[in-house]
C-alpha atoms as a PDB file:
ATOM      1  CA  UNK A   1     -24.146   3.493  50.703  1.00  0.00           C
ATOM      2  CA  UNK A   2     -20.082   3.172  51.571  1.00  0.00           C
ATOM      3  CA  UNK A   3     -20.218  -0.209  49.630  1.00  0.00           C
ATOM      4  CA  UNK A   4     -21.904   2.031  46.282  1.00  0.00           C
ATOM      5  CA  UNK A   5     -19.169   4.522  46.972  1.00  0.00           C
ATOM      6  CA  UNK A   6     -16.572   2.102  47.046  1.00  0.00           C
ATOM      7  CA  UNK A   7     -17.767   0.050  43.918  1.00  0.00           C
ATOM      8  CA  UNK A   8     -17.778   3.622  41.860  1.00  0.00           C
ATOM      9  CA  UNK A   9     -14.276   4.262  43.062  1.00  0.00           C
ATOM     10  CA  UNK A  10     -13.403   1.016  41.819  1.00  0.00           C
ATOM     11  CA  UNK A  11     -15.429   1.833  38.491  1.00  0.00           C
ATOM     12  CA  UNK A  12     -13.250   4.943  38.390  1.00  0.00           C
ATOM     13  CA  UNK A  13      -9.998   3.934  39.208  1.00  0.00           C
ATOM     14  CA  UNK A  14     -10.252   0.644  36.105  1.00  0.00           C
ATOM     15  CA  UNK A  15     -11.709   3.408  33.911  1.00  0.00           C
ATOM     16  CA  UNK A  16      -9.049   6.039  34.380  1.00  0.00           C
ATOM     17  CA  UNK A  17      -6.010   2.821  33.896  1.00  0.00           C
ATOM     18  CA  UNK A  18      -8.026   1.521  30.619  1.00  0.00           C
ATOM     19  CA  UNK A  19      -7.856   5.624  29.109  1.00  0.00           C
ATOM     20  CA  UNK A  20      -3.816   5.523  30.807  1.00  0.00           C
ATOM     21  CA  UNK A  21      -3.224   2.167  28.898  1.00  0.00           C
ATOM     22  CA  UNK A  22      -5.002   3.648  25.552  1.00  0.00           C
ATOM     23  CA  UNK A  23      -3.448   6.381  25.264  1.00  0.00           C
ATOM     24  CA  UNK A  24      -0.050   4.978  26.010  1.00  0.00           C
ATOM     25  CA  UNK A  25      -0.706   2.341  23.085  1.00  0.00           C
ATOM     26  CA  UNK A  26      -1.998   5.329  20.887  1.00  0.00           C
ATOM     27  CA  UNK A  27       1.086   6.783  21.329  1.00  0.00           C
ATOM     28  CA  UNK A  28       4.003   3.927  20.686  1.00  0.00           C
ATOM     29  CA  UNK A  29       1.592   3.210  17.444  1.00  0.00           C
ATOM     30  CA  UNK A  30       1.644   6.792  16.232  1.00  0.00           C
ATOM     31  CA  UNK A  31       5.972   6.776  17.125  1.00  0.00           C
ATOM     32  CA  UNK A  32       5.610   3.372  14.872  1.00  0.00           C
ATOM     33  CA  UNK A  33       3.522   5.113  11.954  1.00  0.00           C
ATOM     34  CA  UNK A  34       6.162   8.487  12.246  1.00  0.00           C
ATOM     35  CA  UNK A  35       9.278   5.748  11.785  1.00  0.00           C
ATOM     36  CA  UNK A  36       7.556   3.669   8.982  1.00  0.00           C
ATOM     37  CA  UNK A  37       6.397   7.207   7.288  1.00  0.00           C
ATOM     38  CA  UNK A  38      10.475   8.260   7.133  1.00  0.00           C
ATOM     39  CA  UNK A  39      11.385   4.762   6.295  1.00  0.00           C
ATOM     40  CA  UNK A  40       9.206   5.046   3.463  1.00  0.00           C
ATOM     41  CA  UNK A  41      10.568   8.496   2.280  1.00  0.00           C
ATOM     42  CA  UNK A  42      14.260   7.436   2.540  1.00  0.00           C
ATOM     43  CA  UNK A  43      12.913   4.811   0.154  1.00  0.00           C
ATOM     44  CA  UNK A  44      11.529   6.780  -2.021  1.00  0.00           C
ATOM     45  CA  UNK A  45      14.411   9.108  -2.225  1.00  0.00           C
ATOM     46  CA  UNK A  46      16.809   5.695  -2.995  1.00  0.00           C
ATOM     47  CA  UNK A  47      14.007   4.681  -5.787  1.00  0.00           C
ATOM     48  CA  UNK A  48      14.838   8.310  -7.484  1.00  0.00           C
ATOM     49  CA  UNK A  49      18.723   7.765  -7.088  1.00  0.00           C
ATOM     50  CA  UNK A  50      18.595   4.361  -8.967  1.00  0.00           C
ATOM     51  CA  UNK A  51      15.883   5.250 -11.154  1.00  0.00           C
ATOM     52  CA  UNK A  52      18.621   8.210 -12.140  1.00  0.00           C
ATOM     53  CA  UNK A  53      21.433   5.497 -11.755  1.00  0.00           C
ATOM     54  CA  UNK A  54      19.801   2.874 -14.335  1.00  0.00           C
ATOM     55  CA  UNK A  55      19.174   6.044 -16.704  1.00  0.00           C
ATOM     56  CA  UNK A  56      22.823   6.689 -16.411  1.00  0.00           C
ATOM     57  CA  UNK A  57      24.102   3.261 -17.201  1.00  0.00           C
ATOM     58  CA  UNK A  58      21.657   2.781 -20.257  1.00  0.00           C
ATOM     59  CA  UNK A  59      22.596   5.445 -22.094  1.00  0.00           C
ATOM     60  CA  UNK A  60      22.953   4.630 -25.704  1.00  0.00           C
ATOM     61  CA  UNK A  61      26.134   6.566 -25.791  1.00  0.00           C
ATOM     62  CA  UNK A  62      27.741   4.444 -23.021  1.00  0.00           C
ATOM     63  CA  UNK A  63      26.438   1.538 -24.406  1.00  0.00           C
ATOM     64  CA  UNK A  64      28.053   2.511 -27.918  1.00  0.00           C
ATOM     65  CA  UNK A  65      31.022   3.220 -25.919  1.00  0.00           C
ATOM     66  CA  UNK A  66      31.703  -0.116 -24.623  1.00  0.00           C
ATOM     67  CA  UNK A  67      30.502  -2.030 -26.884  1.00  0.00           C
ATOM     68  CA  UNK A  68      33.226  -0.600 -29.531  1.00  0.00           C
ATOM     69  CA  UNK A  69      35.908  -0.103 -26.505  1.00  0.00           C
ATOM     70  CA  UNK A  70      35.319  -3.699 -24.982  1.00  0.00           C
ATOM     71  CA  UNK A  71      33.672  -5.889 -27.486  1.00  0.00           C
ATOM     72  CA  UNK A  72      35.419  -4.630 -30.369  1.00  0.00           C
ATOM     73  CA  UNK A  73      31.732  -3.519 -32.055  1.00  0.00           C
ATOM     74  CA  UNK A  74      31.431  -1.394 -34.748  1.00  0.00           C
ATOM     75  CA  UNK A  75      28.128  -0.268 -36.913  1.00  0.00           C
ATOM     76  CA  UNK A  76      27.684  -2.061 -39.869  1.00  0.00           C
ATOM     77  CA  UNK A  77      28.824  -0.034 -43.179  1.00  0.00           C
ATOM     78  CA  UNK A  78      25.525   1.401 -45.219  1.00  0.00           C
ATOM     79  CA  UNK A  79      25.803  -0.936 -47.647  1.00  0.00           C
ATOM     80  CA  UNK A  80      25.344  -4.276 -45.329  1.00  0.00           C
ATOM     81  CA  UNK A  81      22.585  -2.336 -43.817  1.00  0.00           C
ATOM     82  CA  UNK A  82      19.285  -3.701 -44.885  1.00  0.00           C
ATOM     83  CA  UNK A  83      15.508  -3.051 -43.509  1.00  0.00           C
ATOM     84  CA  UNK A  84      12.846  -5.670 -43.779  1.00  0.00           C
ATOM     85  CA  UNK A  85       9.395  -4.359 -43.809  1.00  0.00           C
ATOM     86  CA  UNK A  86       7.317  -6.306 -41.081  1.00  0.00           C
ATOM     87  CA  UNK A  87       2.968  -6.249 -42.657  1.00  0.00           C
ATOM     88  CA  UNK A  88       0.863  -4.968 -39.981  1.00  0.00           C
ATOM     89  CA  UNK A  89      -1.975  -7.671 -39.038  1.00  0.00           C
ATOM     90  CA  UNK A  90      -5.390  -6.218 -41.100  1.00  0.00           C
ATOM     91  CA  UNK A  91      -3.369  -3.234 -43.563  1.00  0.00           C
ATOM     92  CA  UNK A  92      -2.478  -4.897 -46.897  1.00  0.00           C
END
């Protein structure tokens, strides 16, 4: 009987350090998943800012801009203007 007893206290004892070990595992993953989450919001927040940015430096207005200021640009006079009409594939 004292051998039985002392096999279930062994039984016990690896079954209460397998739940300690789980749980400590459980809980450096869910600290991982909390760290990835934010990292994934900060990038999200820089995806917005140069989304925003790229608007900013494509503006046809700044474009314009430089290209008159720096490349010496200008729109062509009304005249030189021409438009060429393009047929769409199956419209006659």
């Amino acid at each position: 009987m004292a051998r039985l007893n002392a096999i279930l206290l062994l039984l016990a004892i690896a079954c209460a350090l397998g739940v300690v070990t789980s749980q400590h595992k459980a809980r450096k993953l869910f600290v991982e998943l909390q760290k990835e989450q934010e990292l994934a919001r900060l990038m999200e927040v820089e995806w917005g800012q140069l989304q925003l940015e790229q608007s900013t430096w494509a503006m046809p207005s700044r474009v314009e801009a430089i290209a008159s200021r720096q490349l010496q640009m200008q729109l062509p006079k009304s005249d030189r203007i021409q438009f060429v009409r393009v047929p769409v594939a199956g419209k006659n």
